[in-house]
C-alpha atoms as a PDB file:
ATOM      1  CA  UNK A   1       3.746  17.177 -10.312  1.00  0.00           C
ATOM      2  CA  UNK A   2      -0.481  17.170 -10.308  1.00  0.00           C
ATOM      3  CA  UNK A   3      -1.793  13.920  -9.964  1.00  0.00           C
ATOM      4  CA  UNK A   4      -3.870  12.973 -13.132  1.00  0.00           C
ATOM      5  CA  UNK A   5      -7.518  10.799 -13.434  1.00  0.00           C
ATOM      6  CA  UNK A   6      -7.316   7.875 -14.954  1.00  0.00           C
ATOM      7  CA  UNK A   7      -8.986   7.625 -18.581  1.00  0.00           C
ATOM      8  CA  UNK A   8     -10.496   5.163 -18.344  1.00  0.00           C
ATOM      9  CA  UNK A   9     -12.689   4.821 -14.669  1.00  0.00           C
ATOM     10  CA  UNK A  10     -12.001   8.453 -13.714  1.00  0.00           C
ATOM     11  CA  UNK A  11     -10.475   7.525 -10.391  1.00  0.00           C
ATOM     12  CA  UNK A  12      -7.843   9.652  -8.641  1.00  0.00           C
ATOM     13  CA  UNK A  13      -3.829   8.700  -9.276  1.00  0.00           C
ATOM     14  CA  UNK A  14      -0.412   9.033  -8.003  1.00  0.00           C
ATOM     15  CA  UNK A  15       1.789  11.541  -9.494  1.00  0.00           C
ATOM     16  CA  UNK A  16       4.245   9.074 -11.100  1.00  0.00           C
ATOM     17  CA  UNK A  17       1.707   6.256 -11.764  1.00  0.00           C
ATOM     18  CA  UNK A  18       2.474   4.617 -14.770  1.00  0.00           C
ATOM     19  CA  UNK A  19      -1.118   2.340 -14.274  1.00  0.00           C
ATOM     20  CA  UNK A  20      -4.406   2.749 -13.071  1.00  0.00           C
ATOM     21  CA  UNK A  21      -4.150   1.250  -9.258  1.00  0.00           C
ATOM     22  CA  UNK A  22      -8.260   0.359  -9.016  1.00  0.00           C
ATOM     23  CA  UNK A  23      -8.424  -1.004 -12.744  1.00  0.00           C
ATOM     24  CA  UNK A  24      -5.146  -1.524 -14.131  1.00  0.00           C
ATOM     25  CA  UNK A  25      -5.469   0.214 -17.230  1.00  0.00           C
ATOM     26  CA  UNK A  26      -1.781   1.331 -18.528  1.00  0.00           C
ATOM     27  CA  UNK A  27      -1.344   5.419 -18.540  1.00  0.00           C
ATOM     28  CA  UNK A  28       0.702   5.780 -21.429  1.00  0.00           C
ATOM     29  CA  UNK A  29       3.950   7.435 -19.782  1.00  0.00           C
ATOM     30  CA  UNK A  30       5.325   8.580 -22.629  1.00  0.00           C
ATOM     31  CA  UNK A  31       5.859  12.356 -23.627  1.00  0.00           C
ATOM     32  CA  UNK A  32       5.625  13.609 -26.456  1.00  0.00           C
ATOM     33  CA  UNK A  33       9.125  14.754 -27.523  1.00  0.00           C
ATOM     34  CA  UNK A  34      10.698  12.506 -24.829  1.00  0.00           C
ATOM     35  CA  UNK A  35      11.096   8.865 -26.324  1.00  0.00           C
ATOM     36  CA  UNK A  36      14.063   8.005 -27.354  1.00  0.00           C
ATOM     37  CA  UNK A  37      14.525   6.260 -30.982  1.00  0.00           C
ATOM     38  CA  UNK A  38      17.049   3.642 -31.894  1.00  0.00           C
ATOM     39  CA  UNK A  39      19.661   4.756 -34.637  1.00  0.00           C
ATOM     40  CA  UNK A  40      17.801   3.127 -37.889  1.00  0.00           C
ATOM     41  CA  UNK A  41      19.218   2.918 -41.555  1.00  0.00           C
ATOM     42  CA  UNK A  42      17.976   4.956 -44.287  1.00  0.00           C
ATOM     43  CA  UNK A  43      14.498   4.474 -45.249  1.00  0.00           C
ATOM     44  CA  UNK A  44      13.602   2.176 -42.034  1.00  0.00           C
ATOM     45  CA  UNK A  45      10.878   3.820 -39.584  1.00  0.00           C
ATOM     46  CA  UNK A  46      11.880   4.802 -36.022  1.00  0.00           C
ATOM     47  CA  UNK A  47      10.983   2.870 -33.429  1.00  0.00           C
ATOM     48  CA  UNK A  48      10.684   3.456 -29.600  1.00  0.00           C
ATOM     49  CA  UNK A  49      13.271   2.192 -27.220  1.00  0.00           C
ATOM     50  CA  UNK A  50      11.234  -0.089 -24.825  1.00  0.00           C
ATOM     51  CA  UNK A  51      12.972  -1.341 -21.781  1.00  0.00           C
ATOM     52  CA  UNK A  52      13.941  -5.069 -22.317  1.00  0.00           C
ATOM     53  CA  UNK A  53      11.456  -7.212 -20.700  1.00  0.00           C
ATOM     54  CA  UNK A  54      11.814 -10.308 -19.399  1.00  0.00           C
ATOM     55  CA  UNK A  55      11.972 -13.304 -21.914  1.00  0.00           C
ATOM     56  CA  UNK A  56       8.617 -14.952 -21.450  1.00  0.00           C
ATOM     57  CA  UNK A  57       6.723 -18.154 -22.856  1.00  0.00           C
ATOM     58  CA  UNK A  58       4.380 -17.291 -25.963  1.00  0.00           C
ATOM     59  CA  UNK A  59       0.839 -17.445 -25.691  1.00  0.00           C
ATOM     60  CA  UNK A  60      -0.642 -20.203 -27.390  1.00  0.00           C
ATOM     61  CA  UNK A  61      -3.062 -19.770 -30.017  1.00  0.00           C
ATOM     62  CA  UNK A  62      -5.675 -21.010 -28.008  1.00  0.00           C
ATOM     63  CA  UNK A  63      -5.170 -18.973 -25.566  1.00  0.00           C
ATOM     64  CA  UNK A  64      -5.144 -15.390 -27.562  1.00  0.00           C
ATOM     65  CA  UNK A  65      -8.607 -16.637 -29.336  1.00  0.00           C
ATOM     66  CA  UNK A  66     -10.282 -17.059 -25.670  1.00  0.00           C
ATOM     67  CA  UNK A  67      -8.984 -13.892 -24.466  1.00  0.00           C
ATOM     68  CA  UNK A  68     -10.049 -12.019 -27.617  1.00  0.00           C
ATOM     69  CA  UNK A  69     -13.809 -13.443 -26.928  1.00  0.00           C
ATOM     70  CA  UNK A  70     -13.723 -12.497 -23.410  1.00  0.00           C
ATOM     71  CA  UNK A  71     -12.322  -9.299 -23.664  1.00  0.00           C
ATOM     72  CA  UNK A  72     -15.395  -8.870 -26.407  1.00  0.00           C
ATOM     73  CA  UNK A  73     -17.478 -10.521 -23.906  1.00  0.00           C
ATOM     74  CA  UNK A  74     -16.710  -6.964 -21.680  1.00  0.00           C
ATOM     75  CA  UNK A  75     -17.133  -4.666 -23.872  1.00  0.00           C
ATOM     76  CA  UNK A  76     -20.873  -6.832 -24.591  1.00  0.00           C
ATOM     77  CA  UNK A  77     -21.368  -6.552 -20.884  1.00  0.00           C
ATOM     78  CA  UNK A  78     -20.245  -2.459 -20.771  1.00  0.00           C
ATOM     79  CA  UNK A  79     -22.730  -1.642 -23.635  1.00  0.00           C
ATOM     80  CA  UNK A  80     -25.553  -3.714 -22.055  1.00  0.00           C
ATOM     81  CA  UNK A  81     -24.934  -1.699 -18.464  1.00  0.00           C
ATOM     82  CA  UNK A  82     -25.311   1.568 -20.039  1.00  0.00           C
ATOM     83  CA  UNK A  83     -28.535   1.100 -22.442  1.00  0.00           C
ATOM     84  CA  UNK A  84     -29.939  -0.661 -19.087  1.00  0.00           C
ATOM     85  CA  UNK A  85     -29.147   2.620 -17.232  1.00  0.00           C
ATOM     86  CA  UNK A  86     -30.901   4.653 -19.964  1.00  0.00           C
ATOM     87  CA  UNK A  87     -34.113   1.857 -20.087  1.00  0.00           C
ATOM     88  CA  UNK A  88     -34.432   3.224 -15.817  1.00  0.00           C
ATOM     89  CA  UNK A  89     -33.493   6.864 -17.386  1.00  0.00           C
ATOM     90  CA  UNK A  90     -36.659   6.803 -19.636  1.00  0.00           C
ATOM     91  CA  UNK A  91     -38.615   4.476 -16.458  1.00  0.00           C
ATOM     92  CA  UNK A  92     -37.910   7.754 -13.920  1.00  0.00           C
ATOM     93  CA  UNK A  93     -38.582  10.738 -16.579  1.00  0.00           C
ATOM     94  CA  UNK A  94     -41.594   8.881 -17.285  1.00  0.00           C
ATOM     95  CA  UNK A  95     -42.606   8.566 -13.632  1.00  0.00           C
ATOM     96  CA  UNK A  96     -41.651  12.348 -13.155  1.00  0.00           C
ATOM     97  CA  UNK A  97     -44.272  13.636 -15.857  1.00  0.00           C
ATOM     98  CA  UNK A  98     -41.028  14.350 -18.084  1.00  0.00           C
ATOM     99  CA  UNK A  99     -42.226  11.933 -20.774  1.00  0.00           C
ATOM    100  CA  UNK A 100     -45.525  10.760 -21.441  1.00  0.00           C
ATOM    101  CA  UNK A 101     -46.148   6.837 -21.324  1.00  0.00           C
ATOM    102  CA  UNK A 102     -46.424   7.040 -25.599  1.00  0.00           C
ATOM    103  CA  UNK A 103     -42.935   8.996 -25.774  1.00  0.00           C
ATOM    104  CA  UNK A 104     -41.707   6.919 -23.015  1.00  0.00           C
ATOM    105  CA  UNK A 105     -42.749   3.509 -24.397  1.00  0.00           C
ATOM    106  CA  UNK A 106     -41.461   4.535 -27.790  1.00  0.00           C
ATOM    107  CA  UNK A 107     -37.880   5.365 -26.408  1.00  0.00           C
ATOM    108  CA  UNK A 108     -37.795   1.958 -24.311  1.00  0.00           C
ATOM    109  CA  UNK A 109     -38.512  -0.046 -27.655  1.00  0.00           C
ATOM    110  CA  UNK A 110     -35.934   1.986 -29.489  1.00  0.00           C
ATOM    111  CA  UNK A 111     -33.040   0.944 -26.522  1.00  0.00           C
ATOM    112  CA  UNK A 112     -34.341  -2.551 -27.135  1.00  0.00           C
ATOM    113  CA  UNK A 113     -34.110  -3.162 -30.545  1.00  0.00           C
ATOM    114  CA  UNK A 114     -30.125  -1.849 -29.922  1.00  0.00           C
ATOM    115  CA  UNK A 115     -30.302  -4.366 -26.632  1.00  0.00           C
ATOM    116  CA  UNK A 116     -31.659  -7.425 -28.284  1.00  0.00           C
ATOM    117  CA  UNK A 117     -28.403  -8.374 -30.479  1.00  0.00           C
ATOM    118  CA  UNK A 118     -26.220  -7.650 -27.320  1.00  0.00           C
ATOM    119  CA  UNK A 119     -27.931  -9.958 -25.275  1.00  0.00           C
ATOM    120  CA  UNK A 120     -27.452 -12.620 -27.764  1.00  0.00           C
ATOM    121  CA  UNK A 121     -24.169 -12.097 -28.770  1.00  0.00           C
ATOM    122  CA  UNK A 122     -23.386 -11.877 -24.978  1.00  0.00           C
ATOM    123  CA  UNK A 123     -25.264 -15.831 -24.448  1.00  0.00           C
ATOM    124  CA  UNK A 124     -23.320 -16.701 -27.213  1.00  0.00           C
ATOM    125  CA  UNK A 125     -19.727 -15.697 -25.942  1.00  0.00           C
ATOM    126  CA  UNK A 126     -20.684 -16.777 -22.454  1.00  0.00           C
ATOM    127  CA  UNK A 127     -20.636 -20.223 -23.517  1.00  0.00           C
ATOM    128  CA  UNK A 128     -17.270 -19.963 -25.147  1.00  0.00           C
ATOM    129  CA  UNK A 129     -15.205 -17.186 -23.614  1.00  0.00           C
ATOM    130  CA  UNK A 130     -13.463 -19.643 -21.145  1.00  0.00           C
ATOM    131  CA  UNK A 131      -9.877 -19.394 -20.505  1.00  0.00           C
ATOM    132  CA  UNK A 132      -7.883 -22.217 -19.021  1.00  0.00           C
ATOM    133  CA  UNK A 133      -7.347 -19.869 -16.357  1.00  0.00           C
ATOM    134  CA  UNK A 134     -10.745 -19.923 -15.250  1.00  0.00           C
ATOM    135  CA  UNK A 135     -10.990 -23.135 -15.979  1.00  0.00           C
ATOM    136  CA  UNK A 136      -8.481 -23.857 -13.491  1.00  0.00           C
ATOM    137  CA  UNK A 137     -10.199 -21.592 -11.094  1.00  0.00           C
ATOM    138  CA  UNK A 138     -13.352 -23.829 -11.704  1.00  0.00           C
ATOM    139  CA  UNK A 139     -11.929 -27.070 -11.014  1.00  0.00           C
ATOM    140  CA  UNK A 140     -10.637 -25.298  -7.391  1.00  0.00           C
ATOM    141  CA  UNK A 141     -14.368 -24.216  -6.550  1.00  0.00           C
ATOM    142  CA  UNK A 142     -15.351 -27.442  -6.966  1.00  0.00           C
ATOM    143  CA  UNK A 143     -12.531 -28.860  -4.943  1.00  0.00           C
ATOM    144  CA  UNK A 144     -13.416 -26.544  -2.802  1.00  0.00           C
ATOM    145  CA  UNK A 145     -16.934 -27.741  -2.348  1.00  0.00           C
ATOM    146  CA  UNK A 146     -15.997 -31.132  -1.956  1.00  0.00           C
ATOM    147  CA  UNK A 147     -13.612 -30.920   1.240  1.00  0.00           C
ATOM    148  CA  UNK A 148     -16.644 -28.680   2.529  1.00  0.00           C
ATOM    149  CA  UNK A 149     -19.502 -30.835   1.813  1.00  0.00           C
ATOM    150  CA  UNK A 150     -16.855 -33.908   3.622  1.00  0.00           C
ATOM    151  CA  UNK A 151     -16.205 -31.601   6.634  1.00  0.00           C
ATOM    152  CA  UNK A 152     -20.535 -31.334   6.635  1.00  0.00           C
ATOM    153  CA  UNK A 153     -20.951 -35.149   6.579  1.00  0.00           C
ATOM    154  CA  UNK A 154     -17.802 -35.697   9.314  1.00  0.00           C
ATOM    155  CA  UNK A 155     -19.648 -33.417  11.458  1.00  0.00           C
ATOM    156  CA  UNK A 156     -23.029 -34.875  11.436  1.00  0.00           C
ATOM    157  CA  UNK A 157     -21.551 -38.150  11.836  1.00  0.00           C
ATOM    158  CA  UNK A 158     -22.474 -39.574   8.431  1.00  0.00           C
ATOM    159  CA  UNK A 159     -19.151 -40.465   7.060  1.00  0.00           C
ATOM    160  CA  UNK A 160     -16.343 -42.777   8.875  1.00  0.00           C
ATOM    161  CA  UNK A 161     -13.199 -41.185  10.132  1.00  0.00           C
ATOM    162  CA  UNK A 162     -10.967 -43.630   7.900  1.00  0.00           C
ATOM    163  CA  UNK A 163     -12.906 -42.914   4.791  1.00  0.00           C
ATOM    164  CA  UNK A 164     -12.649 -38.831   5.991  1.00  0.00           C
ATOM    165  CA  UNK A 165      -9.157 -39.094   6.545  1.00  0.00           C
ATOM    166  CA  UNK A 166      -8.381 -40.963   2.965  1.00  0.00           C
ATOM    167  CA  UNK A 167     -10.636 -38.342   1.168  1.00  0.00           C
ATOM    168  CA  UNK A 168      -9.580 -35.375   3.150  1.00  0.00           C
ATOM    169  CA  UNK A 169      -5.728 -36.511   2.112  1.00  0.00           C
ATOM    170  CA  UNK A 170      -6.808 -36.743  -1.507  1.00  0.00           C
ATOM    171  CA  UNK A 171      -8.972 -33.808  -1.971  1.00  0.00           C
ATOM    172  CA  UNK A 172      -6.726 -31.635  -0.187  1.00  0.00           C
ATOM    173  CA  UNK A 173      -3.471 -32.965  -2.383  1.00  0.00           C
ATOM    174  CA  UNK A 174      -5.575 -32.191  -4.716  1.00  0.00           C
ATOM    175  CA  UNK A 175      -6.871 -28.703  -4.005  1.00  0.00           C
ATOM    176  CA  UNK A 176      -2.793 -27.930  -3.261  1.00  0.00           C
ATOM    177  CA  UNK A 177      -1.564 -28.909  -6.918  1.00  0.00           C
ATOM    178  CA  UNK A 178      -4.730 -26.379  -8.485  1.00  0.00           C
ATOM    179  CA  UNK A 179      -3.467 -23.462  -6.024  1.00  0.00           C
ATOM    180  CA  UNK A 180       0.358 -24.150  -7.370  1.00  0.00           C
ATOM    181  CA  UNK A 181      -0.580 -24.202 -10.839  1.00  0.00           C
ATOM    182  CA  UNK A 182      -3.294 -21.376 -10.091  1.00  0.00           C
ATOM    183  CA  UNK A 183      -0.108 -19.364  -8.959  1.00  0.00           C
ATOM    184  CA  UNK A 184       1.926 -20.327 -11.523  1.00  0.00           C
ATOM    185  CA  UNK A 185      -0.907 -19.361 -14.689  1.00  0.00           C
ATOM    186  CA  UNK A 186      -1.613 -15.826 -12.607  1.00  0.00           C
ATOM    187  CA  UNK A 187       2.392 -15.256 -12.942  1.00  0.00           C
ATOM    188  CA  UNK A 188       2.541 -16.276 -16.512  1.00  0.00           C
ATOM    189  CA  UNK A 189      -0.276 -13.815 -17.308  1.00  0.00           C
ATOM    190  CA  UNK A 190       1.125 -11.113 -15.596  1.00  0.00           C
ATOM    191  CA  UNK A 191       4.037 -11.459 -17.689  1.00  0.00           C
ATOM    192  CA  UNK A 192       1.705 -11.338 -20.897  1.00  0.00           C
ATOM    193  CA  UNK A 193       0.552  -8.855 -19.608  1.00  0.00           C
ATOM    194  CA  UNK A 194       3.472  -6.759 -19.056  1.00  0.00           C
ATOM    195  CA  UNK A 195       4.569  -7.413 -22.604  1.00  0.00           C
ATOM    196  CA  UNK A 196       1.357  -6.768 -24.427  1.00  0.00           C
ATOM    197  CA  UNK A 197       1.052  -3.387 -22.605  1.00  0.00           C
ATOM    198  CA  UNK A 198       4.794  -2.757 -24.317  1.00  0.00           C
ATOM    199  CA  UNK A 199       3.753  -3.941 -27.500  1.00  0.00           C
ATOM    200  CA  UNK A 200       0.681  -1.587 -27.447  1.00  0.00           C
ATOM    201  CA  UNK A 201       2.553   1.387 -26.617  1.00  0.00           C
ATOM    202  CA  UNK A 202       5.290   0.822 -29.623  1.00  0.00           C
ATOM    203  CA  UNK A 203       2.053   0.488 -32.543  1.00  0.00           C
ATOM    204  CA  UNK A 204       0.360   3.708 -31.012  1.00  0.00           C
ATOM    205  CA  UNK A 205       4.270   5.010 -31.471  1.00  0.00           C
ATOM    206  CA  UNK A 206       4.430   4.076 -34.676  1.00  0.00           C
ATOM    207  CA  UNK A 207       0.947   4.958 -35.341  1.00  0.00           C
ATOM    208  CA  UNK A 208       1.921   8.814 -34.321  1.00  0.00           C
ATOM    209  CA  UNK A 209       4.786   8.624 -36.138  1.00  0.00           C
ATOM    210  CA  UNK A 210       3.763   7.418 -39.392  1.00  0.00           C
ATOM    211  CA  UNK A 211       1.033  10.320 -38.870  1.00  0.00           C
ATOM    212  CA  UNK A 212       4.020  12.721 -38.690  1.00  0.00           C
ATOM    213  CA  UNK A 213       5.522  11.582 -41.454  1.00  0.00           C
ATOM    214  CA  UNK A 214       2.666  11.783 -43.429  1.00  0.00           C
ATOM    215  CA  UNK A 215       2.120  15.221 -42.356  1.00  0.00           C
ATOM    216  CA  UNK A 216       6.080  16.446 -43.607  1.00  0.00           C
ATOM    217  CA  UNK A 217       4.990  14.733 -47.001  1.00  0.00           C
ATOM    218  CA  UNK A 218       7.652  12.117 -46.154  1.00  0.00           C
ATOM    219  CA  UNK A 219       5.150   9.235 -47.052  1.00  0.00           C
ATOM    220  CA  UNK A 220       2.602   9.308 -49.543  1.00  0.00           C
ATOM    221  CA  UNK A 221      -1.358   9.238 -48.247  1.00  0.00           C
ATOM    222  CA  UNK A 222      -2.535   5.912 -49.859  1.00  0.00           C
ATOM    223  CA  UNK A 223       0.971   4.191 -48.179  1.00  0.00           C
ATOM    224  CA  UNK A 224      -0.282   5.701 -44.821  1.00  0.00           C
ATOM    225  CA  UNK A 225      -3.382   4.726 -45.011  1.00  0.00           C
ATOM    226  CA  UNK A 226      -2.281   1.151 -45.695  1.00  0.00           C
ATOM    227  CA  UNK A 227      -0.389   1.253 -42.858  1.00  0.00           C
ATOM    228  CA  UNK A 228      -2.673   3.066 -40.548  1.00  0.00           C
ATOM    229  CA  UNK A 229      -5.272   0.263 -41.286  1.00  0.00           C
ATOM    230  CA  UNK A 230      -2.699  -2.790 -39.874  1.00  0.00           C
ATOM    231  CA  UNK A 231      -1.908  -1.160 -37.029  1.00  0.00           C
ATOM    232  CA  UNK A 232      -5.186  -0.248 -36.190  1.00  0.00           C
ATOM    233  CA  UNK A 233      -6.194  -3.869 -36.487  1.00  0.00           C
ATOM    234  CA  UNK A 234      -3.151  -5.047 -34.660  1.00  0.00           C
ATOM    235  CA  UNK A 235      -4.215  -2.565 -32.030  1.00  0.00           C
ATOM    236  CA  UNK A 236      -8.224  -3.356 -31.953  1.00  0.00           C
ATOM    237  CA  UNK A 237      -6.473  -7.183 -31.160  1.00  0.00           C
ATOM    238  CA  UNK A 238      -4.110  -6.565 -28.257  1.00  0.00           C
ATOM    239  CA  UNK A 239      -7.112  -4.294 -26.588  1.00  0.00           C
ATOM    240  CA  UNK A 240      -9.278  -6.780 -26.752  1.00  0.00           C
ATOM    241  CA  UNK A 241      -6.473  -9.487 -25.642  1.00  0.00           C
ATOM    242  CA  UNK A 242      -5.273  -6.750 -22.604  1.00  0.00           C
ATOM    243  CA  UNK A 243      -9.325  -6.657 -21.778  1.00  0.00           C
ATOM    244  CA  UNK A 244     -10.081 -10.079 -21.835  1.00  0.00           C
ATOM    245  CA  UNK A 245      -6.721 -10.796 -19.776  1.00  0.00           C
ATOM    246  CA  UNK A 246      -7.298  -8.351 -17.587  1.00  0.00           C
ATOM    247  CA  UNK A 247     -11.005  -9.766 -17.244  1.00  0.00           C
ATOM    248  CA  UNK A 248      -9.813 -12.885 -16.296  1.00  0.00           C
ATOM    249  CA  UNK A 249      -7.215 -12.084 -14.082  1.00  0.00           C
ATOM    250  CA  UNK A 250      -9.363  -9.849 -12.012  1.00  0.00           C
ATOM    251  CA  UNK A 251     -12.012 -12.921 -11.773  1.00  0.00           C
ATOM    252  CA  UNK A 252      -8.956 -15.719 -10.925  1.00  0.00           C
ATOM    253  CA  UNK A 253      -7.970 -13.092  -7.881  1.00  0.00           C
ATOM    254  CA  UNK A 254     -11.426 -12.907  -6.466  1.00  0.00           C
ATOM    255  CA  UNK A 255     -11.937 -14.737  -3.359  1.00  0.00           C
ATOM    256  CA  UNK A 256     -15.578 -16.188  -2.766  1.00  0.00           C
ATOM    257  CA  UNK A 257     -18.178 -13.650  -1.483  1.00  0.00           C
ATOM    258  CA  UNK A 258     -18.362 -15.205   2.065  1.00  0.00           C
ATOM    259  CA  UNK A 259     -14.161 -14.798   2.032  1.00  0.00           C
ATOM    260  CA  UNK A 260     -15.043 -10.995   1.288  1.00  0.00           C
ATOM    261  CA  UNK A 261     -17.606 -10.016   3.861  1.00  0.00           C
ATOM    262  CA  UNK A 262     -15.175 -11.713   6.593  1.00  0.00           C
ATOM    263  CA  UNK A 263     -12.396  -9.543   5.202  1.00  0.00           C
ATOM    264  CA  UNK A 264     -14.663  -6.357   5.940  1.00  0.00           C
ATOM    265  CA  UNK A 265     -15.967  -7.108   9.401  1.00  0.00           C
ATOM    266  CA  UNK A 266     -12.157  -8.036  10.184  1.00  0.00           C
ATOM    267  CA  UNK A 267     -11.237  -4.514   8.863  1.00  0.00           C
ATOM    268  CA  UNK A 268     -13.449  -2.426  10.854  1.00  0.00           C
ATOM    269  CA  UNK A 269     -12.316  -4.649  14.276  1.00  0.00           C
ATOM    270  CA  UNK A 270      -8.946  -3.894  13.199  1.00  0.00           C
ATOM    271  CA  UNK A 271      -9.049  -0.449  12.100  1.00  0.00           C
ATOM    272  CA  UNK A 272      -6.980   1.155   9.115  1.00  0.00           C
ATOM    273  CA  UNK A 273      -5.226  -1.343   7.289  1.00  0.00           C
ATOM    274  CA  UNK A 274      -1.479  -0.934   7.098  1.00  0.00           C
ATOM    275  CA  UNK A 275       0.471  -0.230   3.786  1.00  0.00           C
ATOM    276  CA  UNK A 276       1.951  -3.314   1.588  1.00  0.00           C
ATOM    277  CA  UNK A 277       4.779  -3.122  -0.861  1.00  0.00           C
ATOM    278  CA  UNK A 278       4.109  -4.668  -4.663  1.00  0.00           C
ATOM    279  CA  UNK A 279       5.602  -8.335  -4.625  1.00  0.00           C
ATOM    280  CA  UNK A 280       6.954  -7.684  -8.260  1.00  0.00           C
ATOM    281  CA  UNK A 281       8.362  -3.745  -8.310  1.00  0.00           C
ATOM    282  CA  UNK A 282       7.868  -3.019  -4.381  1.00  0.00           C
ATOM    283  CA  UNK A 283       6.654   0.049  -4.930  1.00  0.00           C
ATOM    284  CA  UNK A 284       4.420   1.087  -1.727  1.00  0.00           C
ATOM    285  CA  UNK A 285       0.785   0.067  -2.178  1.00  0.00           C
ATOM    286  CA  UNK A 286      -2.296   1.908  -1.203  1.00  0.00           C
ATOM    287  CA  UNK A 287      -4.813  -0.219   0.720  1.00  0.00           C
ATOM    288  CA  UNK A 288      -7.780  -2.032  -1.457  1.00  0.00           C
ATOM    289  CA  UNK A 289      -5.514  -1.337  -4.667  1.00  0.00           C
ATOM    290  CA  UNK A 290      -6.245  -4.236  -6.852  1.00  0.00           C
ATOM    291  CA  UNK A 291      -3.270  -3.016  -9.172  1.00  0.00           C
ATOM    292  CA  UNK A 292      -0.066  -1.632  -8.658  1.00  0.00           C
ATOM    293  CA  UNK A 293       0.408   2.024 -10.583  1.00  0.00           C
ATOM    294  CA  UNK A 294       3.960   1.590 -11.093  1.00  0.00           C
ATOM    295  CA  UNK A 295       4.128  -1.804 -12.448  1.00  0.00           C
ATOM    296  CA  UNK A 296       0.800  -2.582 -13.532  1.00  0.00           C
ATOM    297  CA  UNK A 297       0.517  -6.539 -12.143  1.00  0.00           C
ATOM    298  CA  UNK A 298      -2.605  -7.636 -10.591  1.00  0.00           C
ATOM    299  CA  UNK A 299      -1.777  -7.664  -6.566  1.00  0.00           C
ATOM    300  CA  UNK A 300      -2.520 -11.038  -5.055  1.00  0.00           C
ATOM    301  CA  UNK A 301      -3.460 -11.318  -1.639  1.00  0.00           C
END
């Protein structure tokens, strides 16, 4: 079997990957002809047999409607990347004699009328699209900070070692109860995860199957159509839930940039960094993979 690019960053995959090991994105590993479909009674659609998952807490309301903004927030963030890339596009053929500085200046304030209501939409979310897991993360940073800035003032000799010692025990009690629950929320999102991939994959299922029937004359056009236009909402929703949860996840995983660049120099001392097995599927895991391809969960560590 060929390996396949992922359709979504382009990147290289395994044979049998059933997700996108650099950005998680789900590969769709159904074939066409190949699902299976639960005995149904007359009149009732087919559905795809799913593997059972495992029974997980709902998301709360709250939850979903933060997600929903972030993952928006992205797709804000994707759109303003590529009309900045064509704003140095028009900046270079300009500088090249390709355009002249009237055609030039006339294309830049074209991009910006279409960048304007981006950029405010985009300071708009940024202000709400908070979920408790970052918030969580937050609250660690600033921990964080605080058992650094007491190390700082032990060190110069500005703070008393009693007064270190009782602070030192509290912030660090502290900083250990946001890594548990920090643990605990990443493993609770992975599992949403996991299930709104599933659910996903049964409405674009359905979706080709209604199509189908349509096609046979099985189902009359306006009854499709109806149909086509609630799961096409349901699906616009758990994309942008899947985006925003995968936005967030990717950000709660991210150690601070000074954590990074020791990571790198420790690397290249060490040489090539051995393989890992997945903690959740143990599938064998490429090095710098931030998700696995067989199970899709965001690797930690």
């Amino acid at each position: 079997m060929s390996s396949q690019p992922c359709p979504e960053c382009g990147r290289k995959l395994k044979p049998n990957a059933k997700f996108c090991s650099y950005c998680g994105v789900s590969l769709n590993t159904r074939q066409k002809g190949g699902a299976t479909v639960q005995p149904q009674q007359a009149g009732e659609a087919p559905s795809m047999k799913i593997e059972s998952v495992e029974e997980v807490e709902a998301m709360p309301p709250s939850v979903e409607t933060a997600l929903i903004m972030r993952g928006k927030l992205e797709r804000l963030r994707s759109q303003r990347a590529a009309l900045d890339e064509e704003q140095e596009t028009i900046k270079v053929k300009q500088l090249v004699g390709e355009l002249s500085e009237k055609e030039a200046t006339a294309q830049s304030e074209k991009l910006q009328t279409r960048l304007d209501p981006i950029l405010k939409e985009t300071e708009d979310l940024e202000k709400k699209a908070t979920t408790p897991l970052e918030q969580l993360q937050q609250k660690k940073h600033v921990q964080e900070g605080r058992l650094q800035r007491l190390e700082e003032l032990r060190k110069s000799g500005e703070v008393d070692d009693a007064i270190y010692q009782r602070l030192s025990s509290e912030y660090g009690t502290k900083l250990a109860e946001f890594n548990q629950q920090l643990e605990s929320e990443i493993s609770q999102a992975n599992k949403w995860l996991s299930n709104l991939e599933d659910n996903k994959q049964q409405l674009e299922f359905d979706k080709e199957t209604l199509q189908v029937r349509a096609r046979i004359d099985e189902v009359s056009k306006r009854d499709v159509n109806k149909r086509l236009k609630t799961i096409d909402s349901e699906l616009n929703k758990l994309t942008s839930i899947i985006a925003g949860l995968r936005a967030t996840l990717g950000t709660a995983a991210s150690p601070p940039r000074a954590s990074v660049k020791k990571s790198v120099r420790s690397k290249k001392k060490s040489g090539k960094t051995p393989p890992s097995n997945c903690p959740h599927c143990s599938s064998k895991i490429t090095p710098g993979n931030k998700w696995c391809y067989s199970c899709g969960r965001l690797l930690q560590g």
